[in-house]
PDB file of N, CA and C in Angstrom:
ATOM      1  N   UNK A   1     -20.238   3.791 -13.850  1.00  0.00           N
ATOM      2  CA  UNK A   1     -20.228   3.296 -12.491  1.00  0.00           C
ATOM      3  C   UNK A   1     -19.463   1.973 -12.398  1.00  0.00           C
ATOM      4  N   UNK A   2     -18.729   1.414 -13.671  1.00  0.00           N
ATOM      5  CA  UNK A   2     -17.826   0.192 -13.203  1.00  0.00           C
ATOM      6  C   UNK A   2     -16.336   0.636 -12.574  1.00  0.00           C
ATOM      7  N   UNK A   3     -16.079  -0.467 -12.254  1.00  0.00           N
ATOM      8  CA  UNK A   3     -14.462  -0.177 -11.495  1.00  0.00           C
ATOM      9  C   UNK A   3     -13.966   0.377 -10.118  1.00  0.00           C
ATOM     10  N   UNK A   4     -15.279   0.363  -9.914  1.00  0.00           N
ATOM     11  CA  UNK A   4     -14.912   0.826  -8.346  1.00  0.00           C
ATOM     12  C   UNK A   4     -13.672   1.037  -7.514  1.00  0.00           C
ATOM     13  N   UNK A   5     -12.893   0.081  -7.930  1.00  0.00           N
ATOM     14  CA  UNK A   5     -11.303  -0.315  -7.484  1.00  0.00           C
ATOM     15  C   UNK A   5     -10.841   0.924  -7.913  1.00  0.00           C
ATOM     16  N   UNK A   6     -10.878   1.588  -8.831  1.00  0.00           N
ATOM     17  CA  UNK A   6     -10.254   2.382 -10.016  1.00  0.00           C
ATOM     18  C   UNK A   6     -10.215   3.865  -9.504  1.00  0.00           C
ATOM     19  N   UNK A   7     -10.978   4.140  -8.788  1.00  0.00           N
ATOM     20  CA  UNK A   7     -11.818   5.086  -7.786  1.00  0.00           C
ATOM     21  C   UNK A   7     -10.936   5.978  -7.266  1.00  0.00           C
ATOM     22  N   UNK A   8     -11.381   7.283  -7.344  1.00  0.00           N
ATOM     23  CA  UNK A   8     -10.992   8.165  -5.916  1.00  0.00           C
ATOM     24  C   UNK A   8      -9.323   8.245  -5.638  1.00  0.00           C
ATOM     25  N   UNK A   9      -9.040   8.964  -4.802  1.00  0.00           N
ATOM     26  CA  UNK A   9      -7.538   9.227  -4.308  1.00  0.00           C
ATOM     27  C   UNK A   9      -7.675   9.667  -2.729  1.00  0.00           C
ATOM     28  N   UNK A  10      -7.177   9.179  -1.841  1.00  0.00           N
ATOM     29  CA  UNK A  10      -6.861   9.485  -0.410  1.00  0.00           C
ATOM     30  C   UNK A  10      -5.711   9.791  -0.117  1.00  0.00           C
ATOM     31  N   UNK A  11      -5.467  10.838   0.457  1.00  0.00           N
ATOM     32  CA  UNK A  11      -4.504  11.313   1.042  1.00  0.00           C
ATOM     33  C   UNK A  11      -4.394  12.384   2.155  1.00  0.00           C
ATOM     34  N   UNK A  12      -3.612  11.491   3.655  1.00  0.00           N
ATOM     35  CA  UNK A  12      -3.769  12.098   4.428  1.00  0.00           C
ATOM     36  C   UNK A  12      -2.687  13.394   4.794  1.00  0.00           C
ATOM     37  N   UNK A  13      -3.278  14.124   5.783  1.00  0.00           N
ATOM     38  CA  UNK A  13      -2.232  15.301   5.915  1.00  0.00           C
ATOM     39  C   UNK A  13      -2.789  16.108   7.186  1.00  0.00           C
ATOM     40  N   UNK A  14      -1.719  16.494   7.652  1.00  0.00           N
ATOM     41  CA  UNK A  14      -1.596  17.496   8.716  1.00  0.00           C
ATOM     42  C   UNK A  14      -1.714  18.866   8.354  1.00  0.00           C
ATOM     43  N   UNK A  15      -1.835  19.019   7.407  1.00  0.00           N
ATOM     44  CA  UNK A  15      -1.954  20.707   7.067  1.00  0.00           C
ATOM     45  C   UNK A  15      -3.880  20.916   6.960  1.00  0.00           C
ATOM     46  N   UNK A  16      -4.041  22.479   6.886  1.00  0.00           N
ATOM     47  CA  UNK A  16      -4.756  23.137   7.572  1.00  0.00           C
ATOM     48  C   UNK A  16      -6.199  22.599   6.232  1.00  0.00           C
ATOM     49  N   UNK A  17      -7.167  22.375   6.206  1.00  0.00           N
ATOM     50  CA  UNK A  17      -7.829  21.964   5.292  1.00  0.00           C
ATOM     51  C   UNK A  17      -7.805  22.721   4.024  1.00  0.00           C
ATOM     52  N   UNK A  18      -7.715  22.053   2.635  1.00  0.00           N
ATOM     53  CA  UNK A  18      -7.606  23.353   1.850  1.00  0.00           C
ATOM     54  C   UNK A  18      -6.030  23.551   1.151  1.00  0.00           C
ATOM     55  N   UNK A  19      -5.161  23.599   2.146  1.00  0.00           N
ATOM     56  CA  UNK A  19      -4.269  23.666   2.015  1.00  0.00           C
ATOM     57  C   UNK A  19      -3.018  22.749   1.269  1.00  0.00           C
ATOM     58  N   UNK A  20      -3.429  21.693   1.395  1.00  0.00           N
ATOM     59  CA  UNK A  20      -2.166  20.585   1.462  1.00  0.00           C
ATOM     60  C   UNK A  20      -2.443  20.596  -0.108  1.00  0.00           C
ATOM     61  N   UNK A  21      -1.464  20.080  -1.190  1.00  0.00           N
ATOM     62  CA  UNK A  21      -1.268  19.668  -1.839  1.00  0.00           C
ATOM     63  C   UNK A  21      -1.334  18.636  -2.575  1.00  0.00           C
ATOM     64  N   UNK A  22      -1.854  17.812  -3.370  1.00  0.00           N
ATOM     65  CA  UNK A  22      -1.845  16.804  -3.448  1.00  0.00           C
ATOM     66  C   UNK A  22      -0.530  16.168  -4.191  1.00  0.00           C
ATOM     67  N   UNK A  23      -0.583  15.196  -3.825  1.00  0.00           N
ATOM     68  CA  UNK A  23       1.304  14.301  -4.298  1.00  0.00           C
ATOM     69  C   UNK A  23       0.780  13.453  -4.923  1.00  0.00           C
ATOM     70  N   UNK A  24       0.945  13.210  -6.506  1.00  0.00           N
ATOM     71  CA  UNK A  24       0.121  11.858  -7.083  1.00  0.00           C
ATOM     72  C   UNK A  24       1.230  10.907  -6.793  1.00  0.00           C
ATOM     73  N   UNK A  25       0.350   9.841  -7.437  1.00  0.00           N
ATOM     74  CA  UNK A  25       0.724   8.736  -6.942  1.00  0.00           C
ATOM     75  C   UNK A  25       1.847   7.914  -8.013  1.00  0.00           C
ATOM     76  N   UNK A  26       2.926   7.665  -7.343  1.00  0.00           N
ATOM     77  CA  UNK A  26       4.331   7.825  -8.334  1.00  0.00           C
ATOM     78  C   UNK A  26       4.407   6.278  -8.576  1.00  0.00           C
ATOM     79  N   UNK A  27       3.029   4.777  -8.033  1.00  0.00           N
ATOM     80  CA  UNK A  27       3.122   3.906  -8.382  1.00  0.00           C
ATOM     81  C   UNK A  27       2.023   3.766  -9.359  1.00  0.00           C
ATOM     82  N   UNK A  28       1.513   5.286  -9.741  1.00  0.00           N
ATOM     83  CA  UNK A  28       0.724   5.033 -11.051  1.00  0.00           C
ATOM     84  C   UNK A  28       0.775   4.096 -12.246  1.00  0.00           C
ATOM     85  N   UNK A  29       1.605   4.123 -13.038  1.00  0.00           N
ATOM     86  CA  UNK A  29       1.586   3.342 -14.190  1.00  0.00           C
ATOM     87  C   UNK A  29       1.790   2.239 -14.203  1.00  0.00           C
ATOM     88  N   UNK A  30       2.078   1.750 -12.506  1.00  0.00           N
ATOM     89  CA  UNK A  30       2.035   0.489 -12.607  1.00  0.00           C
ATOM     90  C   UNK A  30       1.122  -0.748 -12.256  1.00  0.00           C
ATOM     91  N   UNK A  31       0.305  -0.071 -11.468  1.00  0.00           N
ATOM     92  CA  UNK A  31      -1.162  -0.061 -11.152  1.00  0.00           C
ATOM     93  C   UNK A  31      -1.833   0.204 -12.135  1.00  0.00           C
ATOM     94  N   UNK A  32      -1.495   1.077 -12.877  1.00  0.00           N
ATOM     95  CA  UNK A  32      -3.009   0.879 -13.931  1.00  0.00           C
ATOM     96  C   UNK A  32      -2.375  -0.335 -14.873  1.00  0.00           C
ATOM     97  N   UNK A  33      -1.309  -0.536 -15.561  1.00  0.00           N
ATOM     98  CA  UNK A  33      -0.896  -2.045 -16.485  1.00  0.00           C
ATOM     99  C   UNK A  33      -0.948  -3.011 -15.538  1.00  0.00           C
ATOM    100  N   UNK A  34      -1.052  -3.065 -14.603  1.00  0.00           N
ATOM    101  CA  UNK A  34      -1.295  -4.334 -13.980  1.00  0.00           C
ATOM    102  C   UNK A  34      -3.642  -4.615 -13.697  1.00  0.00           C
ATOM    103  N   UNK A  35      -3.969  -3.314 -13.642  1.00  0.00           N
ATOM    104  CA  UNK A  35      -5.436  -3.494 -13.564  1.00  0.00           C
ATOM    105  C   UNK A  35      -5.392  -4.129 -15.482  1.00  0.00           C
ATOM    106  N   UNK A  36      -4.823  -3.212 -16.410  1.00  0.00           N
ATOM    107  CA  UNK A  36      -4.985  -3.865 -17.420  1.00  0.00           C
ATOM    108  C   UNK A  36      -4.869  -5.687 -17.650  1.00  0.00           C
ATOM    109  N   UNK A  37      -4.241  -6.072 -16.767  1.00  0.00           N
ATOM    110  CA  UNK A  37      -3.939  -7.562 -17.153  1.00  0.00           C
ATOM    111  C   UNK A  37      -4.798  -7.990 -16.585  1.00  0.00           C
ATOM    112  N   UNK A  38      -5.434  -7.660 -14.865  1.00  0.00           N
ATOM    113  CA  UNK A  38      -6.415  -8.168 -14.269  1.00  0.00           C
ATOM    114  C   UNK A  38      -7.437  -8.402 -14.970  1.00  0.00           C
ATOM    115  N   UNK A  39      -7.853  -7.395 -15.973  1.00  0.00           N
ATOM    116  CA  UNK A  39      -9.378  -7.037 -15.901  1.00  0.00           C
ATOM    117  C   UNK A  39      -9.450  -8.223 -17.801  1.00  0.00           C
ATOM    118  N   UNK A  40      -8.114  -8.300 -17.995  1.00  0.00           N
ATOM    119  CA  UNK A  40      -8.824  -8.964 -19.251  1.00  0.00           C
ATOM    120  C   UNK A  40      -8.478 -10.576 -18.728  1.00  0.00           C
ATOM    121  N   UNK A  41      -7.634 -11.116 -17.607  1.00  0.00           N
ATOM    122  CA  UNK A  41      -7.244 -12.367 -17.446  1.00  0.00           C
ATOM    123  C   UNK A  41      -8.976 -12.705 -16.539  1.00  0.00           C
ATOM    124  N   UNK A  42      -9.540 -11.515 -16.286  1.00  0.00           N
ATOM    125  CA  UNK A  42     -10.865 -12.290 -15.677  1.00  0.00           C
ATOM    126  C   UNK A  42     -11.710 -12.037 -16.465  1.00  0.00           C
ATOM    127  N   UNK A  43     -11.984 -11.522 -18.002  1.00  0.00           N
ATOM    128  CA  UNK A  43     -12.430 -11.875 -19.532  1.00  0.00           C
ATOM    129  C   UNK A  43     -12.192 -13.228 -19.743  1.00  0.00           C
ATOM    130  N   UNK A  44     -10.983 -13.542 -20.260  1.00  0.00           N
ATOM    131  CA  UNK A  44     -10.471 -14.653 -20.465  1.00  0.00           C
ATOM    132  C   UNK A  44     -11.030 -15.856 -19.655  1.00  0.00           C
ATOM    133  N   UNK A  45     -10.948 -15.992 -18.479  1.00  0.00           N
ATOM    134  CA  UNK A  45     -11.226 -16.999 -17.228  1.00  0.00           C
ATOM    135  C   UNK A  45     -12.659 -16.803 -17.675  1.00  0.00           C
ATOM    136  N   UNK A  46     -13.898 -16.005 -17.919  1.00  0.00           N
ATOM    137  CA  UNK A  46     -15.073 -15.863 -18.016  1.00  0.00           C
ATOM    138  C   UNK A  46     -15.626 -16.881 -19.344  1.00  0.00           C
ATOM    139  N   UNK A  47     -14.671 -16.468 -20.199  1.00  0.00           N
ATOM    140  CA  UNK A  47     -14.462 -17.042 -21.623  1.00  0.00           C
ATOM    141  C   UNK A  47     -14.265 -19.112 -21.623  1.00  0.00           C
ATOM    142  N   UNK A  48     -13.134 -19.194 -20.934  1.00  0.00           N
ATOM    143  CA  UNK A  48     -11.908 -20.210 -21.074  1.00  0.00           C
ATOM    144  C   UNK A  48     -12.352 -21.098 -19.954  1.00  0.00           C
ATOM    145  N   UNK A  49     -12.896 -20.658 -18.442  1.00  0.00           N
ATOM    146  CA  UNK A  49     -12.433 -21.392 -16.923  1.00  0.00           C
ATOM    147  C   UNK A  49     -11.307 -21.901 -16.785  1.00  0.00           C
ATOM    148  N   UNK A  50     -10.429 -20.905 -17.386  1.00  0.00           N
ATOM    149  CA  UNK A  50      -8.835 -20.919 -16.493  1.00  0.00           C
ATOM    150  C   UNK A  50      -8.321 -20.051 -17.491  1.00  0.00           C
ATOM    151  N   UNK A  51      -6.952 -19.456 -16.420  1.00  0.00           N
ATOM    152  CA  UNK A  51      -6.457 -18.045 -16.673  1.00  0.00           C
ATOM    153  C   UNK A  51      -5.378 -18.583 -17.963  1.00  0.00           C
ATOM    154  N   UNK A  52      -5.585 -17.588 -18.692  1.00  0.00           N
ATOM    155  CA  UNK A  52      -3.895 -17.177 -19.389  1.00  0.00           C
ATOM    156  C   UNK A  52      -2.588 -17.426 -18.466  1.00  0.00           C
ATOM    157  N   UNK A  53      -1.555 -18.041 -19.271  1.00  0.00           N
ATOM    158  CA  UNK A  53      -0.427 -18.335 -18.555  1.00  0.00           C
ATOM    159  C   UNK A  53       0.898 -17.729 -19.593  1.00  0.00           C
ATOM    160  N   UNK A  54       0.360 -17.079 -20.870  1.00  0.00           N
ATOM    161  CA  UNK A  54       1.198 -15.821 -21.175  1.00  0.00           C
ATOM    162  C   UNK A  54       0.798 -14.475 -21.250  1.00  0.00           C
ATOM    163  N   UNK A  55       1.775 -13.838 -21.374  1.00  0.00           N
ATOM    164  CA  UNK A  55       1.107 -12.315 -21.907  1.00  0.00           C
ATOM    165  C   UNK A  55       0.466 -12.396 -23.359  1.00  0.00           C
ATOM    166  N   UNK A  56       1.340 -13.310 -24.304  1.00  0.00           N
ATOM    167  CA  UNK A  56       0.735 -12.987 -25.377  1.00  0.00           C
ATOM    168  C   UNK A  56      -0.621 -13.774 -25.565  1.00  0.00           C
ATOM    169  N   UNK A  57      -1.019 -14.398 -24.738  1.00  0.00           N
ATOM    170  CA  UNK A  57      -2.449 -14.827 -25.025  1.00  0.00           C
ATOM    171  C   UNK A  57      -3.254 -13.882 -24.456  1.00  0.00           C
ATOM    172  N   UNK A  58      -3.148 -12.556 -23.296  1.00  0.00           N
ATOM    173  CA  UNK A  58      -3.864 -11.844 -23.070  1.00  0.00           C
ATOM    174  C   UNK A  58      -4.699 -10.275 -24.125  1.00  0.00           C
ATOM    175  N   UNK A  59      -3.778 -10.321 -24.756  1.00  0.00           N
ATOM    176  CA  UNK A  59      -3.525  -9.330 -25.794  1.00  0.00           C
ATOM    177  C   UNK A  59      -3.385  -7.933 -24.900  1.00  0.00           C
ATOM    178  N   UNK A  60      -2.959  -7.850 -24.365  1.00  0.00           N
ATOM    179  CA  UNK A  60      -2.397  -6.941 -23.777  1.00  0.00           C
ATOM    180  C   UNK A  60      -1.400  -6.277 -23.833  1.00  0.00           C
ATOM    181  N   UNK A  61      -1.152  -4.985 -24.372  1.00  0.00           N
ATOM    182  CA  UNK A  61      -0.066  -4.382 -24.581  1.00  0.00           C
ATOM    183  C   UNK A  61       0.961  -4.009 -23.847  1.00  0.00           C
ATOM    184  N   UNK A  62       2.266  -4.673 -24.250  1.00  0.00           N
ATOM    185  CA  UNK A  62       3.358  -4.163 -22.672  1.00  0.00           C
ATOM    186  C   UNK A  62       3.597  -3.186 -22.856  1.00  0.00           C
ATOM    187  N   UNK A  63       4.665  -3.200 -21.780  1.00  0.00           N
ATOM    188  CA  UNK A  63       4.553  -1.299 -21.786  1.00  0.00           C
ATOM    189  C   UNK A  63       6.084  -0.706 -22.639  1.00  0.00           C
ATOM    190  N   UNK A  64       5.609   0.518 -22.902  1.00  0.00           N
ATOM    191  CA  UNK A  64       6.641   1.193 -24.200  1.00  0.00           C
ATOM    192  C   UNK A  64       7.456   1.082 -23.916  1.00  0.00           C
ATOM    193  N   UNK A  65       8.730   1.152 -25.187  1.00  0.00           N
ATOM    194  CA  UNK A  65      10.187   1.040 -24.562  1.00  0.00           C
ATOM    195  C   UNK A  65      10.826   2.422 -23.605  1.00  0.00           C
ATOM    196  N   UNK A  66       9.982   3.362 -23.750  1.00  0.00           N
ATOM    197  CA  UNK A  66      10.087   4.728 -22.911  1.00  0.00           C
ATOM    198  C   UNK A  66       9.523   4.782 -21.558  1.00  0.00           C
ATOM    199  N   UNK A  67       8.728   3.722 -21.698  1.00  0.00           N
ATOM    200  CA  UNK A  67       8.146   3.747 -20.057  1.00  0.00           C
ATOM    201  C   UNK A  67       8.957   3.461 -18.713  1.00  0.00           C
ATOM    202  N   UNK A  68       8.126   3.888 -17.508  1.00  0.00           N
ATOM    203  CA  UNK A  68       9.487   3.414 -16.503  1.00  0.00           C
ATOM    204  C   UNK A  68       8.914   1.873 -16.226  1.00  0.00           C
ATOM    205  N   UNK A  69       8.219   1.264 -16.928  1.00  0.00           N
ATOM    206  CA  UNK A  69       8.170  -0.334 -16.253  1.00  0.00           C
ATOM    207  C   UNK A  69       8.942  -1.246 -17.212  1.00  0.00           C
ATOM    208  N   UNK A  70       9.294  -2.365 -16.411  1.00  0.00           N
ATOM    209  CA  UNK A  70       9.959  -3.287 -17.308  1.00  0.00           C
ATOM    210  C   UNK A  70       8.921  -4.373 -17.768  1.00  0.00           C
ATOM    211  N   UNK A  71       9.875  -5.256 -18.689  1.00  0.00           N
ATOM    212  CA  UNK A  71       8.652  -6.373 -19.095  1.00  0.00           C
ATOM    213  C   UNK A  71       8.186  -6.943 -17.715  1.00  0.00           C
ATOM    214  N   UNK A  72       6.736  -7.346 -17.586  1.00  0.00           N
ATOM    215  CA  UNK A  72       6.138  -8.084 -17.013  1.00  0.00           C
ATOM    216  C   UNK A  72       6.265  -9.557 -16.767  1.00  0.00           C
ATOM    217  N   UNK A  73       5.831 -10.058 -15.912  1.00  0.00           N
ATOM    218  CA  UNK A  73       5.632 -11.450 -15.408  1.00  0.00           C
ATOM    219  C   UNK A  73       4.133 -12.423 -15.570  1.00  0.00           C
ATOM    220  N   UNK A  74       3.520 -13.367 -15.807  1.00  0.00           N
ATOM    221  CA  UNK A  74       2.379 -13.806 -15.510  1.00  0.00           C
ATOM    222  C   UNK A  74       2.404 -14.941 -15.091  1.00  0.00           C
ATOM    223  N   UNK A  75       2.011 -15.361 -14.385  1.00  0.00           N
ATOM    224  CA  UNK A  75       2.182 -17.063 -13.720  1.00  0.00           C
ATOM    225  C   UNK A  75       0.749 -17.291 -13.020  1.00  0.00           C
ATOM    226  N   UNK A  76       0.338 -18.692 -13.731  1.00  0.00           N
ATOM    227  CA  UNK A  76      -0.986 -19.053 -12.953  1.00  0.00           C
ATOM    228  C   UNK A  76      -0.211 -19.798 -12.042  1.00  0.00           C
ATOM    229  N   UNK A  77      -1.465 -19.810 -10.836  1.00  0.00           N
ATOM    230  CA  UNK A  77      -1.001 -20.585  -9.810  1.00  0.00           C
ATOM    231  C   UNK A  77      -1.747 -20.963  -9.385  1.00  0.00           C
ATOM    232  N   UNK A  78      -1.714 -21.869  -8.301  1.00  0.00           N
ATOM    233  CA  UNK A  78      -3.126 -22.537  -7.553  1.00  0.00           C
ATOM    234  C   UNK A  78      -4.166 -22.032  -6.965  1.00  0.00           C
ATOM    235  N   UNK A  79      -4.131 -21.213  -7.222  1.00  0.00           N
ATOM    236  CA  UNK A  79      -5.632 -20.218  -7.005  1.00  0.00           C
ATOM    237  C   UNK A  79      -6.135 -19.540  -7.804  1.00  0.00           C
ATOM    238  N   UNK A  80      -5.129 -18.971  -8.737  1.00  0.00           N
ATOM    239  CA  UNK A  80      -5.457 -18.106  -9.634  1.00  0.00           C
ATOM    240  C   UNK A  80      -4.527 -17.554 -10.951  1.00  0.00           C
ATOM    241  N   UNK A  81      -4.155 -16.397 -10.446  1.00  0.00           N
ATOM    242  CA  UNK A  81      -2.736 -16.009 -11.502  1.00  0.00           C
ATOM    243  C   UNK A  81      -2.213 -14.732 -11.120  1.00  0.00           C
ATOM    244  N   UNK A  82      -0.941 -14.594 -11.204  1.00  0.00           N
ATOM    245  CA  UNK A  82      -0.267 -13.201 -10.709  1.00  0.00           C
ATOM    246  C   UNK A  82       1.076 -12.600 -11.767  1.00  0.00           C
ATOM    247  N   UNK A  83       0.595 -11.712 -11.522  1.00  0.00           N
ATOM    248  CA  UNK A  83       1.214 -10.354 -12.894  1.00  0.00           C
ATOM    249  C   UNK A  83       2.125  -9.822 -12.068  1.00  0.00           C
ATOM    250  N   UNK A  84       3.610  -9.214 -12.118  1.00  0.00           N
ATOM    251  CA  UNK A  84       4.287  -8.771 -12.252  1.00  0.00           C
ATOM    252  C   UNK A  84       4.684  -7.561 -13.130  1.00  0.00           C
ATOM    253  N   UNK A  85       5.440  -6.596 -12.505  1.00  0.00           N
ATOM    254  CA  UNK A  85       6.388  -5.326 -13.526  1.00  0.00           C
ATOM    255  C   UNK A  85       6.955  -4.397 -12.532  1.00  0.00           C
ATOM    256  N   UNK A  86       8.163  -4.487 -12.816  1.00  0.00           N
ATOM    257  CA  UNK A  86       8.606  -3.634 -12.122  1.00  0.00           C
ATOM    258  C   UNK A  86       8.784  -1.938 -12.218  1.00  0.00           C
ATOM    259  N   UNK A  87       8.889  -1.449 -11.305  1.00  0.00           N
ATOM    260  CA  UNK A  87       8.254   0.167 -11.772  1.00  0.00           C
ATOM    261  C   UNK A  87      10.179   1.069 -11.465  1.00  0.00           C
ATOM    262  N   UNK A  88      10.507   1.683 -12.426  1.00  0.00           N
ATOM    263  CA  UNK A  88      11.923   2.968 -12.098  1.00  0.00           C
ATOM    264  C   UNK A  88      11.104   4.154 -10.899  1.00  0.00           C
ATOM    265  N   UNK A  89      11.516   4.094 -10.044  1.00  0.00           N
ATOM    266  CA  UNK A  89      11.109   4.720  -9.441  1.00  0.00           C
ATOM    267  C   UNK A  89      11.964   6.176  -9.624  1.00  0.00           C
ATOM    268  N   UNK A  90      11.507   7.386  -9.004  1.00  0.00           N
ATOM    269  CA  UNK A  90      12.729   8.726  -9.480  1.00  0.00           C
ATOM    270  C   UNK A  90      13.777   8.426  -9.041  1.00  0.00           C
ATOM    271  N   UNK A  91      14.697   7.856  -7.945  1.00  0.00           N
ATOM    272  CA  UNK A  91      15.548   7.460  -7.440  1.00  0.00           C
ATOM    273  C   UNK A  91      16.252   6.685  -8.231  1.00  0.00           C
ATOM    274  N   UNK A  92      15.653   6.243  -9.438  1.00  0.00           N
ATOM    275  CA  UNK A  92      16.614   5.543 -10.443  1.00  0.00           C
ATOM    276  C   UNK A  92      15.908   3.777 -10.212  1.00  0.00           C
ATOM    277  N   UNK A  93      15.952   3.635  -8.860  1.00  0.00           N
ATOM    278  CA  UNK A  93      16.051   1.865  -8.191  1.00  0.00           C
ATOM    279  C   UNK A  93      14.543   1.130  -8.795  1.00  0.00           C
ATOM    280  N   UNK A  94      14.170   0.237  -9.172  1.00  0.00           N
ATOM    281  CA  UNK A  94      13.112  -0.478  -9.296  1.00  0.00           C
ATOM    282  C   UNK A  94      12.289  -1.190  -7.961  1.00  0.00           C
ATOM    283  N   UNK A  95      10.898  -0.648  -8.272  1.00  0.00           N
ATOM    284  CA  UNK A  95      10.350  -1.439  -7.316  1.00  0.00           C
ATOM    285  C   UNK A  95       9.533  -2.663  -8.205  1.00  0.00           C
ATOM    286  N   UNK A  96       9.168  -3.337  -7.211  1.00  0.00           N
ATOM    287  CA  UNK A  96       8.271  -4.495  -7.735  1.00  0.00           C
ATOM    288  C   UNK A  96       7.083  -3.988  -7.860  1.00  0.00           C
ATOM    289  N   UNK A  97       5.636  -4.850  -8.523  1.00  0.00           N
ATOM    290  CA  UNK A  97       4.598  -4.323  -8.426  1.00  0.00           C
ATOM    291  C   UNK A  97       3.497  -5.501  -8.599  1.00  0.00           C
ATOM    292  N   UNK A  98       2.603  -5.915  -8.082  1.00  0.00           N
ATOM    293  CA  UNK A  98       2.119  -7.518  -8.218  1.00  0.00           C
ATOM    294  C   UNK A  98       0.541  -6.971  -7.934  1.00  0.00           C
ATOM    295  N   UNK A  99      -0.290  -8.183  -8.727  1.00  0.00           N
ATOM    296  CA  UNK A  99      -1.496  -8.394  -9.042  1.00  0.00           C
ATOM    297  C   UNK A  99      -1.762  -9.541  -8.715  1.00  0.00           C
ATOM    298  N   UNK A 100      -2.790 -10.253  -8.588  1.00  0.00           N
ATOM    299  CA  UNK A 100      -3.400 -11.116  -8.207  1.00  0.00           C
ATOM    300  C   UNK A 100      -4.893 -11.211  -8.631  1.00  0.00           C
ATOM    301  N   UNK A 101      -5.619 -12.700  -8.456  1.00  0.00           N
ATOM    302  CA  UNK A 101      -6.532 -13.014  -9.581  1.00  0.00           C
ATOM    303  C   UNK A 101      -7.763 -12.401  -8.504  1.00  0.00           C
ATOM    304  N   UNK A 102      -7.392 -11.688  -7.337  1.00  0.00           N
ATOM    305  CA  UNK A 102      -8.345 -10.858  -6.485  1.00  0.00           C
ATOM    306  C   UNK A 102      -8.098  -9.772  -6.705  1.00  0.00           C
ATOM    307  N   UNK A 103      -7.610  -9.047  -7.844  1.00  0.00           N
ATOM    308  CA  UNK A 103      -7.325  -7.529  -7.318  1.00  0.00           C
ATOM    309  C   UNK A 103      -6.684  -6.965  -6.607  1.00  0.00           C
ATOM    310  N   UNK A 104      -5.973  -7.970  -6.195  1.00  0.00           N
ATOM    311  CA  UNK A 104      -5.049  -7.146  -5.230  1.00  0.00           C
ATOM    312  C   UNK A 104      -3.918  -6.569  -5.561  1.00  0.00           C
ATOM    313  N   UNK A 105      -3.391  -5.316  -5.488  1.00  0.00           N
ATOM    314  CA  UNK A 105      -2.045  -4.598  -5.650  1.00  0.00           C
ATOM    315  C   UNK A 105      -1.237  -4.236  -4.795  1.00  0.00           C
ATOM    316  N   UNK A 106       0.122  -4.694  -5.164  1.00  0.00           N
ATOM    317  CA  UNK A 106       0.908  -4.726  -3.657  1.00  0.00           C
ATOM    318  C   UNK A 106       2.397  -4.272  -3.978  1.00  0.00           C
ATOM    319  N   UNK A 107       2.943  -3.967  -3.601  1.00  0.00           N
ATOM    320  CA  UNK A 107       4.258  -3.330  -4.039  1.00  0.00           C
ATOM    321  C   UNK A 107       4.814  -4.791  -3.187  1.00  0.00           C
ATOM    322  N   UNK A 108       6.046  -4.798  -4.061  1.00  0.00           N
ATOM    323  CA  UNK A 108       7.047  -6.389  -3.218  1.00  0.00           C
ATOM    324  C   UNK A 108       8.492  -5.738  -2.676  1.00  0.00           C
ATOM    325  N   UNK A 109       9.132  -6.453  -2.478  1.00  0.00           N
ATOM    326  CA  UNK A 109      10.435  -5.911  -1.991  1.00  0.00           C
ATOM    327  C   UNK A 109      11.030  -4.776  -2.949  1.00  0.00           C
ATOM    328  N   UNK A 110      12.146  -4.473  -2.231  1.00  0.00           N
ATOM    329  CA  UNK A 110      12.849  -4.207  -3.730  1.00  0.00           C
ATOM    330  C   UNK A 110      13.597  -4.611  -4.719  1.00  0.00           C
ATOM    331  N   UNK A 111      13.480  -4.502  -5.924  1.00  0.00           N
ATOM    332  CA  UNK A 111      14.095  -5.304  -6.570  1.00  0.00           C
ATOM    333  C   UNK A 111      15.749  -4.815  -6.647  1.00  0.00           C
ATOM    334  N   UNK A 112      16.623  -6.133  -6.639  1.00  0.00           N
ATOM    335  CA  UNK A 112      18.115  -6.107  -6.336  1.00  0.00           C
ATOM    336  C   UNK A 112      18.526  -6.114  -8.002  1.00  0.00           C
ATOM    337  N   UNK A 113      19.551  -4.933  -8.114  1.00  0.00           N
ATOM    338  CA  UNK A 113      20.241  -5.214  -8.954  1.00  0.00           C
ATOM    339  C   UNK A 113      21.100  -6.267 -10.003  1.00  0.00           C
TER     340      UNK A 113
END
């Protein structure tokens, strides 16, 4: 019963109940390595009272050289701390992908070549 965040899948649709398909979710892997950094930078903060300001103090594993994310970002900031990685989307183009010391996940612009 932990993780609540972690939870469930919604997806809406106009088709007939039953019917529709489900489309996973193609910002998967970047959402879950970014819950990975959350969930141990608020270990750490539990540990420390203040966040990690590298990856390598989180022990957290980046992601493979086969994966579609790139290296990550971490930066504390005045509230808290925020994670970065950008995700290959199928289209080839990178999106952004950001965390925050609330849980929050947010896709950012797109990232420019």
């Amino acid at each position: 019963m932990h993780r609540p965040d972690r939870w469930g899948v919604l997806q809406f649709s106009t088709a007939e109940p039953g019917k529709a398909e489900l489309r996973p979710d193609r910002a998967q892997p970047a959402r879950d390595f970014l819950h990975r950094v959350y969930y141990r930078e608020r270990e750490l903060f539990k540990e420390r009272k203040a966040y990690a300001p590298r990856f390598d103090d989180l022990s957290v594993s980046p992601p493979a050289a086969d994966s579609p994310l790139s290296e990550p970002t971490l930066a504390v900031t005045p509230t808290g701390f925020e994670a970065t990685v950008d995700l290959k989307m199928p289209d080839g183009k990178p999106q952004r992908w950001r965390i925050d010391h609330e849980a929050r996940v947010r896709p950012d612009r797109p990232v420019k070549e």
